[in-house]
Protein backbone atom coordinates (compact mmCIF):
# COMPACT_ATOMS: atom_id res chain seq x y z
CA UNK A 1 -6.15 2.64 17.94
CA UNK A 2 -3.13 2.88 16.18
CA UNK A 3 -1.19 0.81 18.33
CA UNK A 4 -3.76 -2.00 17.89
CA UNK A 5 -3.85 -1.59 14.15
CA UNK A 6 -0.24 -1.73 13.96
CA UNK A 7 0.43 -4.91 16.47
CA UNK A 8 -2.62 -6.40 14.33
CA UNK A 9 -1.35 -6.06 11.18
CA UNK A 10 2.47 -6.70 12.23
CA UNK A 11 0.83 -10.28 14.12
CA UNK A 12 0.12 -11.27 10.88
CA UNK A 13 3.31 -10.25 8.71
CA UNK A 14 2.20 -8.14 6.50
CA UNK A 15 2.91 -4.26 7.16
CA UNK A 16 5.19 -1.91 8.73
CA UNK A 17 3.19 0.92 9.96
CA UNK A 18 4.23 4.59 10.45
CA UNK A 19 2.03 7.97 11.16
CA UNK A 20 3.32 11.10 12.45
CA UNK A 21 1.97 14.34 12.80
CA UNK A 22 -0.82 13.50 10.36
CA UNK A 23 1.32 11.68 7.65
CA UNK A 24 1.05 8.10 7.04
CA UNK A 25 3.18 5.98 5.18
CA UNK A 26 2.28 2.86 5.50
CA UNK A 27 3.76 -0.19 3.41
CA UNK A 28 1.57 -3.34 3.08
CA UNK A 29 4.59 -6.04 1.73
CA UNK A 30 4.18 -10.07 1.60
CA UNK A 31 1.58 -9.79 -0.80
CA UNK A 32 0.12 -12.23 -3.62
CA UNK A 33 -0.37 -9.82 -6.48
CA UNK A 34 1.80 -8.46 -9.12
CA UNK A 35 2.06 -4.92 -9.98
CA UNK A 36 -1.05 -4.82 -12.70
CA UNK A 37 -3.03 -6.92 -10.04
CA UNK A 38 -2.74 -4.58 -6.96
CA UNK A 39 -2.68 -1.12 -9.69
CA UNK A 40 -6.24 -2.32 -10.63
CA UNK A 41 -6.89 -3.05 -6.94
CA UNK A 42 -5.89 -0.12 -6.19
CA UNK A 43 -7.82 2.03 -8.89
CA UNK A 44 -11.27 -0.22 -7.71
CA UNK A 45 -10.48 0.82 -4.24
CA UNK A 46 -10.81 4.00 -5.40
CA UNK A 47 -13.72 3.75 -7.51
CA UNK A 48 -15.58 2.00 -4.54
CA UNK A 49 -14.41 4.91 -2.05
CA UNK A 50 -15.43 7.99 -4.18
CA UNK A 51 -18.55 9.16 -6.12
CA UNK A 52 -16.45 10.66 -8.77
CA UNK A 53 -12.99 8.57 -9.39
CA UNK A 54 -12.43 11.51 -12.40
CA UNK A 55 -12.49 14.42 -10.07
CA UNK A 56 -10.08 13.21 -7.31
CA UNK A 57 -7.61 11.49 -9.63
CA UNK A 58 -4.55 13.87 -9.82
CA UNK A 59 -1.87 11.49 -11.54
CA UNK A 60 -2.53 7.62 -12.82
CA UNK A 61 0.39 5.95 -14.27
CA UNK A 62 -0.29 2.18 -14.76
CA UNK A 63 2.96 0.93 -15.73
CA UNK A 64 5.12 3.38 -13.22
CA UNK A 65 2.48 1.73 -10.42
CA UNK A 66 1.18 5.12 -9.58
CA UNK A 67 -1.88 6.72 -8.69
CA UNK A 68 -2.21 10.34 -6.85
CA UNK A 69 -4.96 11.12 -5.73
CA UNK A 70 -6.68 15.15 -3.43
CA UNK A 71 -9.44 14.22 -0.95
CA UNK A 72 -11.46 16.64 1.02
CA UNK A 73 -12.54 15.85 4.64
CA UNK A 74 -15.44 17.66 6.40
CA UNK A 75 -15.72 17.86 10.37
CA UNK A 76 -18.08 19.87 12.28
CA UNK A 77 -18.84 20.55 15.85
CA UNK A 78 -22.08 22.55 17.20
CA UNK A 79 -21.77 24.67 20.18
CA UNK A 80 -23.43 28.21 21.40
CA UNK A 81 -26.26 27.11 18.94
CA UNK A 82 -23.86 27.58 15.88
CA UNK A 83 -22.55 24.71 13.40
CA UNK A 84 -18.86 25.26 13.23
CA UNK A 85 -17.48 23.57 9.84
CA UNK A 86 -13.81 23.14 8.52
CA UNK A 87 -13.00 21.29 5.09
CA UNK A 88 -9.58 19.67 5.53
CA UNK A 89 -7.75 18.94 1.78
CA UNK A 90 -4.63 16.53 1.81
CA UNK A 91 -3.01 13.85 -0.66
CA UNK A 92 -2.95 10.25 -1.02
CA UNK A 93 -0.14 8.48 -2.91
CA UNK A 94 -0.96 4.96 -4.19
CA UNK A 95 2.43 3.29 -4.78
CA UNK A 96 2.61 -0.39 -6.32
CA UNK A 97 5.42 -2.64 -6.81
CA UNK A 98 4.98 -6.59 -7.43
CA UNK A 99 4.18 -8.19 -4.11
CA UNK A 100 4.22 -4.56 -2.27
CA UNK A 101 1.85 -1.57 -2.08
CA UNK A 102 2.60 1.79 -0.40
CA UNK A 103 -0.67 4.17 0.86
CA UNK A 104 0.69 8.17 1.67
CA UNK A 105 -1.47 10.62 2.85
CA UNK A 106 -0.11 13.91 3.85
CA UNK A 107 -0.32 17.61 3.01
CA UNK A 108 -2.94 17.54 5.05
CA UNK A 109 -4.41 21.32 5.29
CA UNK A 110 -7.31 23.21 6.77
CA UNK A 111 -8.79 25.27 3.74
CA UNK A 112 -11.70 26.63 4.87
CA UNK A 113 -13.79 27.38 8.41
CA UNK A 114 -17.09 28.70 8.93
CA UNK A 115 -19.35 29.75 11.72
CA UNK A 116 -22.95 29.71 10.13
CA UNK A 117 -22.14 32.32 7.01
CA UNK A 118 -19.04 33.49 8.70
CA UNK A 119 -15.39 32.80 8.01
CA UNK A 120 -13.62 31.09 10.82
CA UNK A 121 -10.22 31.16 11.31
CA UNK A 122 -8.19 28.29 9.51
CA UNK A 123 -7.18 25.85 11.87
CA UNK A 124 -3.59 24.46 11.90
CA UNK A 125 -3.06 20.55 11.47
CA UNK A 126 -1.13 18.89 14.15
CA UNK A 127 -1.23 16.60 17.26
CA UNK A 128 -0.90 19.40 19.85
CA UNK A 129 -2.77 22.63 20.87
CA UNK A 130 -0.91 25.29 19.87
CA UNK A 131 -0.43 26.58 23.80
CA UNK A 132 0.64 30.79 22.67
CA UNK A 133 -2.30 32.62 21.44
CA UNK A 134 -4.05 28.64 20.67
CA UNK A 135 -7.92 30.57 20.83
CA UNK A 136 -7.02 33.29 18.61
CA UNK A 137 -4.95 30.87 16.32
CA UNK A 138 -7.69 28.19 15.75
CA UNK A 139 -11.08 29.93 17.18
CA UNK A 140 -11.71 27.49 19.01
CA UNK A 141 -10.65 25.77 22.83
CA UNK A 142 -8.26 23.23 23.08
CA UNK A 143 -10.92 20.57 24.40
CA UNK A 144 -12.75 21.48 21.05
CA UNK A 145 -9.42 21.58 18.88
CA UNK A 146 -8.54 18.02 20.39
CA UNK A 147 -11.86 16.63 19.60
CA UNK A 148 -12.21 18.26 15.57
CA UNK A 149 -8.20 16.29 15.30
CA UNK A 150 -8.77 13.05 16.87
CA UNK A 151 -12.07 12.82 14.27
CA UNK A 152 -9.90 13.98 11.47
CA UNK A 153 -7.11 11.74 12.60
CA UNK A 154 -9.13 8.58 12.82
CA UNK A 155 -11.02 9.01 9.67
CA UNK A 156 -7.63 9.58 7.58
CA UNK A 157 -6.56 6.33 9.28
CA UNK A 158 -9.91 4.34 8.26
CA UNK A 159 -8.48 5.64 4.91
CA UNK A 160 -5.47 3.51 5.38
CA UNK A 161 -7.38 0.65 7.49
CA UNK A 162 -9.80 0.09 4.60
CA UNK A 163 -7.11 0.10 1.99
CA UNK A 164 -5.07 -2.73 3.58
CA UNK A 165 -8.31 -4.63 3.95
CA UNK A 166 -9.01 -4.21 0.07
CA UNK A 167 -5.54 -5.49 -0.64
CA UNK A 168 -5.99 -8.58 1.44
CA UNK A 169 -9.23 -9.68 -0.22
CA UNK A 170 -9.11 -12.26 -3.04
């Protein structure tokens, strides 16, 4: 999916793409707006994504073009008739510059894991299994770890997607 986001978006001119490792820094340039103009659509895209913009907002500097904002993500996975459930914190930068934006998400940590009322151990973020002691390190299979990344990974990445797509629109 990433490829074809990226070979999408490059197609058109608009973005160099990069994620690794669960960062993304992704710079949308060849744009129409000046800095005020993509700051407020910025800060809208915010509003629009979040119940609370108040709670989530960590730094908003209008005339530096900056906006910092903590989001939580929840994933869950239900097997040997438990619910598993691990809240995932990270960062998003908001970057604006006349003509060019800049989206960052990283610091992106497991901070809690549960097993009905029990703690669970807290996972590690990354692209691979961790192969030496991987059960006992993330209390769960690697099938199961691959699965609970790939959803994290591709909603952190809708993230991005949508914020492109709120740039682009008039």
């Amino acid at each position: 999916m990433k490829t074809f986001f990226a070979i999408g978006l490059l197609f058109i001119g608009l973005i160099s793409f990069g994620q690794t490792n669960f960062k993304w820094d992704v710079v949308i340039d060849s744009l129409d707006n000046n800095k005020s103009e993509l700051y407020s659509k910025s800060k809208t895209f915010i509003e629009e994504a979040r119940k609370s913009v108040n709670d989530v907002i960590q730094n908003d500097d209008k005339d530096g073009g900056v906006i910092f904002v903590k989001g939580l993500n929840f994933q869950s996975l239900r097997y040997k008739a438990s619910d598993h459930r691990w809240r995932f914190s990270y960062s998003i930068k908001f970057l604006m510059k006349d003509y060019e934006c800049r989206i960052i998400i990283d610091d992106v940590l497991c901070t809690s894991a549960k097993v009905g009322s029990y703690n669970w151990p807290k996972m590690p973020v990354a692209d691979s299994y961790p192969e030496s002691k991987g059960i006992r390190i993330t209390g769960v299979n690697k099938v199961r770890y691959t699965t609970i990344m790939d959803s994290l990974k591709g909603e952190l990445q809708f993230v991005v997607n949508s914020y492109v797509s709120s740039l682009k629109k008039p």
